[in-house]
Protein backbone atom coordinates (compact mmCIF):
# COMPACT_ATOMS: atom_id res chain seq x y z
CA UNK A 1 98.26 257.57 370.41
CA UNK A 2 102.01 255.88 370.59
CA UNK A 3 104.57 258.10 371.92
CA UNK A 4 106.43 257.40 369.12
CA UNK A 5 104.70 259.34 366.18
CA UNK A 6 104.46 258.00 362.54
CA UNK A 7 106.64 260.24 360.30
CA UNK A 8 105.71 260.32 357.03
CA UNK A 9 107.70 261.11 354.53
CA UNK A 10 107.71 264.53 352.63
CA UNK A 11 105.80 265.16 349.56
CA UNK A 12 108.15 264.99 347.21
CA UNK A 13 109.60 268.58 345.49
CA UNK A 14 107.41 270.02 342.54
CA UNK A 15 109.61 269.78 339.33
CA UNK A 16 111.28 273.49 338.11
CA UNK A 17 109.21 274.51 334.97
CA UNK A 18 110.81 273.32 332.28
CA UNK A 19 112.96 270.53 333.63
CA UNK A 20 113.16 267.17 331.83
CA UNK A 21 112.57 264.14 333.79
CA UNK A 22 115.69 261.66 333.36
CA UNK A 23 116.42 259.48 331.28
CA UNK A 24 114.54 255.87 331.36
CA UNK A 25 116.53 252.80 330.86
CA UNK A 26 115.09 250.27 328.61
CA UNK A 27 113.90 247.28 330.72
CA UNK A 28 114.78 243.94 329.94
CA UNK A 29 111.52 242.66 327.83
CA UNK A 30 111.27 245.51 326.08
CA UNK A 31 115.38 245.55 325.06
CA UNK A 32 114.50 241.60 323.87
CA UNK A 33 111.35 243.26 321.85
CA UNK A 34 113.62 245.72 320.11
CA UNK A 35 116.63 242.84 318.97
CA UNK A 36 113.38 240.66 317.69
CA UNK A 37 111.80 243.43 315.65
CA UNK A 38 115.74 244.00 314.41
CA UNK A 39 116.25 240.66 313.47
CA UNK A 40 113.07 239.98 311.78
CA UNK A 41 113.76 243.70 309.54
CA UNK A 42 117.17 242.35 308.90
CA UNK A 43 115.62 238.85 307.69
CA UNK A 44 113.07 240.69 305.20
CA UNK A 45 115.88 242.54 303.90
CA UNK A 46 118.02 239.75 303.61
CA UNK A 47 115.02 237.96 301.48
CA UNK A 48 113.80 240.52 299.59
CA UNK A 49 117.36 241.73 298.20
CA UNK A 50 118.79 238.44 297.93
CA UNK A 51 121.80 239.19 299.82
CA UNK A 52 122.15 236.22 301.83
CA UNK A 53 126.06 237.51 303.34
CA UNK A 54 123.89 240.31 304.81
CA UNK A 55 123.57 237.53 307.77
CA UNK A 56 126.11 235.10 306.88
CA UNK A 57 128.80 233.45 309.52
CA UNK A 58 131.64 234.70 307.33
CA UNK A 59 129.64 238.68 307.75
CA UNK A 60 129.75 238.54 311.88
CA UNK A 61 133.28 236.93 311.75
CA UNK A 62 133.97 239.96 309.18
CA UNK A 63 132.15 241.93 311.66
CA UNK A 64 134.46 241.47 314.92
CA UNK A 65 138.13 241.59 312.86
CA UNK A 66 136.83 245.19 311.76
CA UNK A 67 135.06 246.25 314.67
CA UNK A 68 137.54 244.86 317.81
CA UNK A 69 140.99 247.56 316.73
CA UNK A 70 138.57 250.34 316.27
CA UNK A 71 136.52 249.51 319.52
CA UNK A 72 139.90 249.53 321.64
CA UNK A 73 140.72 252.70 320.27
CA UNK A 74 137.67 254.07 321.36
CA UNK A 75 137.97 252.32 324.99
CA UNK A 76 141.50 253.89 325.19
CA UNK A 77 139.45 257.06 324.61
CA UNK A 78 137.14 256.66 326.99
CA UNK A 79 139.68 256.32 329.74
CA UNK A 80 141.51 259.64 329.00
CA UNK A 81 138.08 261.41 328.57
CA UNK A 82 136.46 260.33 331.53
CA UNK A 83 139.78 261.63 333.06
CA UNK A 84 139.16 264.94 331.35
CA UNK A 85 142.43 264.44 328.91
CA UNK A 86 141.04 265.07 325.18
CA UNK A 87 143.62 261.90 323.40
CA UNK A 88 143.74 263.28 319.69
CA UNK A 89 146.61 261.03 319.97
CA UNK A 90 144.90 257.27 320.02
CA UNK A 91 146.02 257.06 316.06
CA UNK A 92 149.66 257.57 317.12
CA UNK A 93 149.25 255.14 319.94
CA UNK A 94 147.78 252.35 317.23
CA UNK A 95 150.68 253.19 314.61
CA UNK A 96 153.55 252.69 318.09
CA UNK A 97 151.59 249.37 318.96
CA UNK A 98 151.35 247.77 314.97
CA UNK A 99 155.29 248.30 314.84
CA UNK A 100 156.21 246.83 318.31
CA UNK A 101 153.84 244.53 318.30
CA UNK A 102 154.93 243.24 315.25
CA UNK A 103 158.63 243.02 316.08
CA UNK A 104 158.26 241.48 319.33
CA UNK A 105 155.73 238.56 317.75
CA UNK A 106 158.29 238.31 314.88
CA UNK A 107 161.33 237.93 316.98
CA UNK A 108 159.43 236.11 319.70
CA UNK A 109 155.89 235.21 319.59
CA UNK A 110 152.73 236.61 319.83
CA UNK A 111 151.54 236.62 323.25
CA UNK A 112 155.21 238.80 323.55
CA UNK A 113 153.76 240.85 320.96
CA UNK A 114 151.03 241.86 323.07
CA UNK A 115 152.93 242.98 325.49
CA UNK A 116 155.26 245.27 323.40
CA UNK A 117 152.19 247.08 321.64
CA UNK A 118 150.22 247.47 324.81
CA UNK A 119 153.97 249.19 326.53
CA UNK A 120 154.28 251.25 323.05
CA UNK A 121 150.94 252.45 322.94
CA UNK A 122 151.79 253.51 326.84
CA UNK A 123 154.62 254.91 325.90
CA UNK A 124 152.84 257.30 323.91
CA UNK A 125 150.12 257.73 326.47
CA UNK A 126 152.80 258.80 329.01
CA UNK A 127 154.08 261.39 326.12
CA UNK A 128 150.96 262.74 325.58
CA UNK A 129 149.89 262.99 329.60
CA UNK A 130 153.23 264.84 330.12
CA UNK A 131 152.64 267.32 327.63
CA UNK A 132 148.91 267.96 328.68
CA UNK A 133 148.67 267.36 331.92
CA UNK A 134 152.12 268.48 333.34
CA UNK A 135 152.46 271.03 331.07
CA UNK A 136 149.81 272.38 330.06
CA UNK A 137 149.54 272.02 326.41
CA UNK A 138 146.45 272.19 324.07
CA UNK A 139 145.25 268.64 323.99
CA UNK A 140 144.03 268.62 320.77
CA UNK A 141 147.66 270.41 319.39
CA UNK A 142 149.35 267.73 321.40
CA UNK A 143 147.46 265.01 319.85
CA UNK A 144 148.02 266.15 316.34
CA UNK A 145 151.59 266.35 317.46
CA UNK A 146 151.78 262.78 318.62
CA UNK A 147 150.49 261.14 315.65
CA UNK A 148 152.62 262.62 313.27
CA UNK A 149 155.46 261.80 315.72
CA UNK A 150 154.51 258.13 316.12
CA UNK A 151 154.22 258.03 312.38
CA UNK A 152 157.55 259.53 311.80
CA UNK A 153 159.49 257.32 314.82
CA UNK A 154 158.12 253.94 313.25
CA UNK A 155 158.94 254.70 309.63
CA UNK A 156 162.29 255.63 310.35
CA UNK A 157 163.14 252.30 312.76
CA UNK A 158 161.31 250.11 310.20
CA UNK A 159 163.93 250.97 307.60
CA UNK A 160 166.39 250.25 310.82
CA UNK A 161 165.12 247.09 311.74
CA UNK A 162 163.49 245.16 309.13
CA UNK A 163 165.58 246.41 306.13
CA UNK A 164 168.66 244.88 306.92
CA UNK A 165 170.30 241.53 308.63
CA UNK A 166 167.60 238.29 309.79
CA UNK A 167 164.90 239.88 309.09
CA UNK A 168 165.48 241.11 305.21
CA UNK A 169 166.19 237.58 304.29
CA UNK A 170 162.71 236.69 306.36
CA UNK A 171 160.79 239.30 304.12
CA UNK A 172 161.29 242.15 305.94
CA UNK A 173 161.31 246.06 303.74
CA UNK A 174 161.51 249.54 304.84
CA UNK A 175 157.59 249.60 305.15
CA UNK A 176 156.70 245.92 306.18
CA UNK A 177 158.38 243.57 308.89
CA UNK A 178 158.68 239.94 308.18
CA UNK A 179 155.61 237.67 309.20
CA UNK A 180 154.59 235.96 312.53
CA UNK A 181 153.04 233.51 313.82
CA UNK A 182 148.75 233.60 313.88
CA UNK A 183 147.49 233.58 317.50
CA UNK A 184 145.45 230.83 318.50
CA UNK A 185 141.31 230.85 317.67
CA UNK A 186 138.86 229.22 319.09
CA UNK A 187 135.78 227.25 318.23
CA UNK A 188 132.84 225.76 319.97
CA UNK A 189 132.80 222.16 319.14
CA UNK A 190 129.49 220.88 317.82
CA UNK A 191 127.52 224.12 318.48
CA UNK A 192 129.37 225.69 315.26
CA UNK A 193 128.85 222.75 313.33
CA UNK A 194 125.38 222.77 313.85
CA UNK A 195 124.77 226.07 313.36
CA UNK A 196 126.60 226.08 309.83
CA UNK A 197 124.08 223.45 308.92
CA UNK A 198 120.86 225.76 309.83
CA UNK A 199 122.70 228.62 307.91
CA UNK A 200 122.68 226.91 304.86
CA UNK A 201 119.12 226.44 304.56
CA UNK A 202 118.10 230.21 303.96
CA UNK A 203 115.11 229.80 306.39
CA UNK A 204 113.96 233.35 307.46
CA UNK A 205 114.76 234.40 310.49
CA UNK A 206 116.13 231.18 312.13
CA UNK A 207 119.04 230.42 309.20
CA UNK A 208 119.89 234.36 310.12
CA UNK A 209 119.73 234.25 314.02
CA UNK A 210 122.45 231.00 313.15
CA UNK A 211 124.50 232.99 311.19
CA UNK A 212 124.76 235.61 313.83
CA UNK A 213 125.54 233.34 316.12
CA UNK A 214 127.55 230.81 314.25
CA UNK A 215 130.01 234.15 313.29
CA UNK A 216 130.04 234.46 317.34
CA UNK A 217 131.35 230.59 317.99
CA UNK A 218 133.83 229.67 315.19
CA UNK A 219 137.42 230.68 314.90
CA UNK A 220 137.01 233.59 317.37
CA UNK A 221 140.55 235.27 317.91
CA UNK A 222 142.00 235.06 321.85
CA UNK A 223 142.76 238.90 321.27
CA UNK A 224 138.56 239.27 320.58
CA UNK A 225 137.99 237.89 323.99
CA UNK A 226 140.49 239.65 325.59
CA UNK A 227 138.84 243.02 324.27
CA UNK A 228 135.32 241.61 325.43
CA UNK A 229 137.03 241.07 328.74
CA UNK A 230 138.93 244.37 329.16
CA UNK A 231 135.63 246.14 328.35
CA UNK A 232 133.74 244.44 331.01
CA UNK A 233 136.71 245.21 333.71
CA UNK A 234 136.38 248.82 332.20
CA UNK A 235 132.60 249.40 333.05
CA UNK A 236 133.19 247.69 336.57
CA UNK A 237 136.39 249.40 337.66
CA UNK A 238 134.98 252.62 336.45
CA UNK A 239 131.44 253.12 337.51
CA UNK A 240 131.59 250.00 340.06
CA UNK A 241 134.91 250.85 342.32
CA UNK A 242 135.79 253.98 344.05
CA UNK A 243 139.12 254.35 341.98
CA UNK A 244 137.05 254.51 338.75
CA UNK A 245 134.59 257.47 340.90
CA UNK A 246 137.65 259.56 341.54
CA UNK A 247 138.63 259.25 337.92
CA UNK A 248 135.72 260.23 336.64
CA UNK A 249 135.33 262.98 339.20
CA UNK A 250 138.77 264.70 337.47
CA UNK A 251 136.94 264.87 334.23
CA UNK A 252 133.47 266.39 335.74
CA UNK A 253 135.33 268.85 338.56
CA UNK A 254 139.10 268.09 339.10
CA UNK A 255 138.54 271.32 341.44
CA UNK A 256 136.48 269.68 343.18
CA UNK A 257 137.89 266.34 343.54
CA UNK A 258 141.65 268.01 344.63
CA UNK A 259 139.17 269.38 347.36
CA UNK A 260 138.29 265.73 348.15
CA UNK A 261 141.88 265.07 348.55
CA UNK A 262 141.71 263.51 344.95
CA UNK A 263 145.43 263.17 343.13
CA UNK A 264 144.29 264.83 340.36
CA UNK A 265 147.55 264.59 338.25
CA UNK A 266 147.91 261.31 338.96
CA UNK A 267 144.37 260.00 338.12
CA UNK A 268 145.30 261.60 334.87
CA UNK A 269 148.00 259.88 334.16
CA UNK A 270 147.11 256.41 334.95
CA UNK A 271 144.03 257.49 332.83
CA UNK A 272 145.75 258.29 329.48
CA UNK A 273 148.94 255.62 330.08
CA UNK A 274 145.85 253.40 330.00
CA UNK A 275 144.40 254.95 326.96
CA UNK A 276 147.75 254.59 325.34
CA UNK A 277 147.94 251.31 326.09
CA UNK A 278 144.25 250.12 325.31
CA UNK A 279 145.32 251.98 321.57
CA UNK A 280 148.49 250.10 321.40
CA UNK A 281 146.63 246.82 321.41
CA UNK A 282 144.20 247.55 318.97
CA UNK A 283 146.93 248.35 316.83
CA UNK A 284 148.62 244.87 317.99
CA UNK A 285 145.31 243.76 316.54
CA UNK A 286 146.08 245.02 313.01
CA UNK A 287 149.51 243.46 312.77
CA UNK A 288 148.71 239.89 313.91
CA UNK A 289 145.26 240.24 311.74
CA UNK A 290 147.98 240.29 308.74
CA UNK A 291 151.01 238.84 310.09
CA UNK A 292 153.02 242.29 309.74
CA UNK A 293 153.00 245.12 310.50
CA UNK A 294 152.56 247.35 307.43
CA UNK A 295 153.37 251.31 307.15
CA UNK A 296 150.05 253.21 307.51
CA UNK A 297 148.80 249.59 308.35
CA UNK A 298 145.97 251.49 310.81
CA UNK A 299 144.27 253.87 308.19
CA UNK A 300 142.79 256.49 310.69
CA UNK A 301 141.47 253.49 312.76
CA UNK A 302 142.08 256.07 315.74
CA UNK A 303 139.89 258.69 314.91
CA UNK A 304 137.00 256.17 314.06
CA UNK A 305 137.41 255.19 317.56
CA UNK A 306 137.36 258.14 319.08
CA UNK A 307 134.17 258.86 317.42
CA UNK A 308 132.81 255.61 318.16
CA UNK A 309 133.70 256.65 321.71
CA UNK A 310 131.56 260.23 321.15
CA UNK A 311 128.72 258.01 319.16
CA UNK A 312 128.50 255.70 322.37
CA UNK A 313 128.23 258.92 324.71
CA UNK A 314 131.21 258.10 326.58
CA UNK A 315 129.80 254.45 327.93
CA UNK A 316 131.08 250.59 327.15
CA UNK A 317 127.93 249.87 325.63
CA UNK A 318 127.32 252.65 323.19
CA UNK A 319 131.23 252.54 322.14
CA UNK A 320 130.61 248.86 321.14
CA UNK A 321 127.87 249.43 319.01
CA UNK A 322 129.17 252.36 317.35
CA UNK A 323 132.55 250.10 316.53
CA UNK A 324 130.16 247.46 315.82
CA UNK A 325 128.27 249.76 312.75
CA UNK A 326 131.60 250.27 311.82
CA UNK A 327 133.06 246.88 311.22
CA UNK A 328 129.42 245.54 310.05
CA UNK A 329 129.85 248.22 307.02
CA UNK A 330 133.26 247.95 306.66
CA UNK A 331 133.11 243.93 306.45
CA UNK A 332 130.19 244.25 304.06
CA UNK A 333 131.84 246.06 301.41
CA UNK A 334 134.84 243.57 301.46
CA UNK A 335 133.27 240.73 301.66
CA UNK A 336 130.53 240.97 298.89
CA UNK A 337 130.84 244.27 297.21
CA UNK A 338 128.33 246.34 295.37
CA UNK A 339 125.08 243.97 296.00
CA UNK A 340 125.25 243.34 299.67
CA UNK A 341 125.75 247.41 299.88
CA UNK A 342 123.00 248.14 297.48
CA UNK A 343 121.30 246.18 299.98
CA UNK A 344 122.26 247.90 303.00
CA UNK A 345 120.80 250.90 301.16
CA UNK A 346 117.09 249.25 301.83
CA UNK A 347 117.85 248.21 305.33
CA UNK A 348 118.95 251.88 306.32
CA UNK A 349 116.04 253.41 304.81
CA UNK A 350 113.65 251.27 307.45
CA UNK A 351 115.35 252.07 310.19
CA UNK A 352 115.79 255.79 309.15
CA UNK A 353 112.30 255.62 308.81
CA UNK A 354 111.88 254.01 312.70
CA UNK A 355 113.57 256.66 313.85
CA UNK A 356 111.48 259.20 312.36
CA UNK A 357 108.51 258.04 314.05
CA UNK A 358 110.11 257.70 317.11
CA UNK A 359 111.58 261.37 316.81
CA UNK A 360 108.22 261.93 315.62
CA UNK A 361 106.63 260.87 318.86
CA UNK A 362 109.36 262.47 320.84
CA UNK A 363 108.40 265.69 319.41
CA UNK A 364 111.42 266.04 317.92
CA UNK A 365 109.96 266.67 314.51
CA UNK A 366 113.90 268.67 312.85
CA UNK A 367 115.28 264.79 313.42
CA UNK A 368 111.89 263.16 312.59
CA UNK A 369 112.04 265.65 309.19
CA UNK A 370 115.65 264.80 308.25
CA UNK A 371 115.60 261.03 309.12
CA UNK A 372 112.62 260.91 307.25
CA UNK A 373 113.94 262.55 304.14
CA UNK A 374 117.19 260.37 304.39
CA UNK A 375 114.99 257.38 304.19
CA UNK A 376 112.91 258.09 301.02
CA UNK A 377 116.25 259.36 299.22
CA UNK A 378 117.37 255.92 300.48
CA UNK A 379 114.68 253.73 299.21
CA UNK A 380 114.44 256.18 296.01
CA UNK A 381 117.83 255.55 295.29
CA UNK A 382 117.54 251.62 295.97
CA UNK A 383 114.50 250.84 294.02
CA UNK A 384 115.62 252.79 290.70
CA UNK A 385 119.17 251.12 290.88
CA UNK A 386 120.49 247.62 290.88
CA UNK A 387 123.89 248.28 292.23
CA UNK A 388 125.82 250.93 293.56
CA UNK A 389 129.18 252.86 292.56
CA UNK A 390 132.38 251.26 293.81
CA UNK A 391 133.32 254.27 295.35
CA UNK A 392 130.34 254.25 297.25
CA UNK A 393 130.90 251.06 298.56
CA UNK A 394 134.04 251.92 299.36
CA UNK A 395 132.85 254.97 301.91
CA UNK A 396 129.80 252.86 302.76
CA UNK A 397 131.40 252.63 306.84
CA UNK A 398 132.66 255.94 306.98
CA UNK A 399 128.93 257.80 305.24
CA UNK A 400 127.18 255.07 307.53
CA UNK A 401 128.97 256.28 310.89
CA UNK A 402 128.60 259.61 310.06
CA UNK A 403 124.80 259.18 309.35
CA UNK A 404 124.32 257.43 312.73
CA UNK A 405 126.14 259.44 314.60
CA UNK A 406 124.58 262.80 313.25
CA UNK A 407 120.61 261.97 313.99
CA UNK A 408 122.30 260.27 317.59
CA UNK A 409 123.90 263.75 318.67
CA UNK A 410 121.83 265.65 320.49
CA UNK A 411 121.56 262.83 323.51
CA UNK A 412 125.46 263.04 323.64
CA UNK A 413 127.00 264.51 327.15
CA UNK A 414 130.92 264.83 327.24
CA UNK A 415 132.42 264.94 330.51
CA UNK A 416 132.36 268.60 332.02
CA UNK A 417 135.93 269.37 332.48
CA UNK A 418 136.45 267.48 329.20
CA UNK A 419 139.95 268.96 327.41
CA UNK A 420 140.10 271.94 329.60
CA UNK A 421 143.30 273.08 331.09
CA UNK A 422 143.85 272.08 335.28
CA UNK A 423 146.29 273.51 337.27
CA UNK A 424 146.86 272.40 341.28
CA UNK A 425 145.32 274.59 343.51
CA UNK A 426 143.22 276.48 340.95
CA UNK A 427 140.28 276.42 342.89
CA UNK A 428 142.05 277.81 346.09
């Protein structure tokens, strides 16, 4: 035998009775599998209900002008959370960024614009991050606080500002500044073209996979890819960077992390100035979406992204989808009314009923039982009916959010030290 002996490695540590093995991530073939078998249900529906906007160009444009203010929100959320700062506040931050963003891109340009929503909404971050984190205060009090603040500070200087002088004779009221300048869009020459043309046709499945994908190439806002970018640069500076692992340690175990030699106060800061900040452009969004900024102009576009943010389970990925639901409904109902809805009614009643056999098979048979009554109500309801009320189209996003969000829940994991109170040397 060699002197040197062959170690082998241990056998590996029986599992404690009762412990779950973790989570599998879908691999890549079978992630492909599941957007072909969502297209093709979304092409049947399309056909059978007649509802060709269900696919259309126009929808997916529709689509990212709802989805992108809401998903920013939510991304501004995610940085406070993941910091352990609860940020009630994000609808405040929108309202500060729609008014200064709108002021600056009136009196200057856009691009200016941008820059004076993203420093209001971090104005308001640093507000909020003083109140909770230096002092102490209940974050969701604090919150509350800010947004009827924020409310109250814009209405007042709008009535200051674009009531009187230039901007009165450029259209400016007490609730509405005068308008600015669009920001520049861009197109894909050729490919969007070309696409249009396979649209029209009404073939099923290709004329829909065009229309996705035309919606994606033609007149796409610079502000849309600067959200795609700043939620790439969020995921990598977060999980990819050490900064972003002693940020996210101060909303697991700031105890902990001080112990580390972690600045805990300070990772909180930078965390909700950011959140402010992310907030203030989606409410920069808003404004330049409609040239003005308009009083009440965000509509509780906060708190849907804060619970697109819970919906995605505090990740990127999941907060894009659930923004994404939210802007697909939302678009859906203004765009084409009570038939595209009515048809939405048939296309939530399949995938209720996926998810019943998958719950099913998961032997979670309370969710397999309640998605699977949801669907038949669904399909009930869309087979004995031709249209639907208008005030059902009208809280189509909101009653589809909730929905998803509900039979999604019990996979959701907020950070540990989520909202709870931290003082220096606590652990000491």
């Amino acid at each position: 035998m060699s002197a040197t002996a062959v170690q082998t490695p241990p056998p590996a540590a029986p599992r404690a009775p009762g412990a779950k093995a973790g989570r599998r991530r879908l691999s890549v073939p079978v992630l492909l599998l599941v957007i072909a078998a969502a297209i093709v249900v979304v092409s049947a529906v399309r056909a059978i209900a007649s509802a060709d906007d269900v696919t259309s160009s126009g929808q997916i444009a529709g689509t990212l002008t709802g989805a992108v203010p809401i998903a920013l929100a939510g991304l501004g959320g995610l940085w406070a959370e993941r910091a352990g700062v609860v940020n009630i506040g994000l609808e405040g931050m929108m309202i500060l960024g729609t008014f200064f963003g709108a002021w600056a891109g009136w009196a200057m340009n856009p691009w200016m614009g941008v820059v004076a929503g993203v420093l209001g909404g971090m104005a308001g971050g640093l507000v909020h991050a003083i109140v909770t984190v230096t002092f102490g205060v209940d974050h969701i009090i604090a919150g509350v606080a800010m947004n009827i603040l924020a409310a109250g500070v814009t209405a007042y200087m709008a009535k200051r500002i674009f009531n009187v002088g230039k901007a009165a004779t450029e259209g400016g009221t007490p609730k509405q500044s005068p308008p600015m300048e669009d920001m520049k869009t861009f197109t894909v020459p050729g490919l969007s073209h070309w696409l249009a043309t396979l649209e029209k046709h009404h073939w099923f499945v290709v004329s829909d996979v065009a229309g996705v994908l035309g919606g994606l190439v033609t007149r796409i806002s610079s502000l849309t890819l600067l959200a795609v970018v700043l939620f790439v640069a969020t995921f990598f500076v977060l999980w990819r960077t050490s900064f972003g692992l002693r940020l996210r340690s101060c909303g697991e175990n700031p105890v902990a992390a001080e112990s580390l030699g972690v600045n805990v106060y300070l990772y909180k800061y930078i965390a909700v100035i950011v959140s402010g900040g992310l907030a203030g452009l989606g409410g920069f969004f808003l404004s330049v979406g409609t040239h003005f900024y308009l009083e009440g102009q965000t509509s509780g576009r906060g708190y849907i992204g804060l619970a697109a943010m819970i919906f995605g389970n505090w990740r990127p990925g999941g907060l894009a989808m659930g923004a994404g639901l939210f802007g697909y409904t939302d678009s859906l109902q203004l765009r084409s009314g009570t038939d595209s809805v009515h048809a939405l009614l048939l296309l939530l009643a399949i995938l209720l009923l996926a998810m019943a056999v998958w719950k099913y098979l998961r032997k979670a048979y309370l969710s397999a039982g309640f998605a699977l009554g949801f669907a038949v109500l669904l399909a009930l309801w869309y087979m004995t009916t031709d249209s639907v009320p208008s005030e059902v189209v009208q809280a189509s996003p909101y009653v589809a959010t909730l929905l998803v969000m509900g039979l999604f829940s019990q996979r959701l994991r907020m950070p540990k030290a989520d909202g709870q109170p931290y003082r220096k040397g606590q652990g000491g």
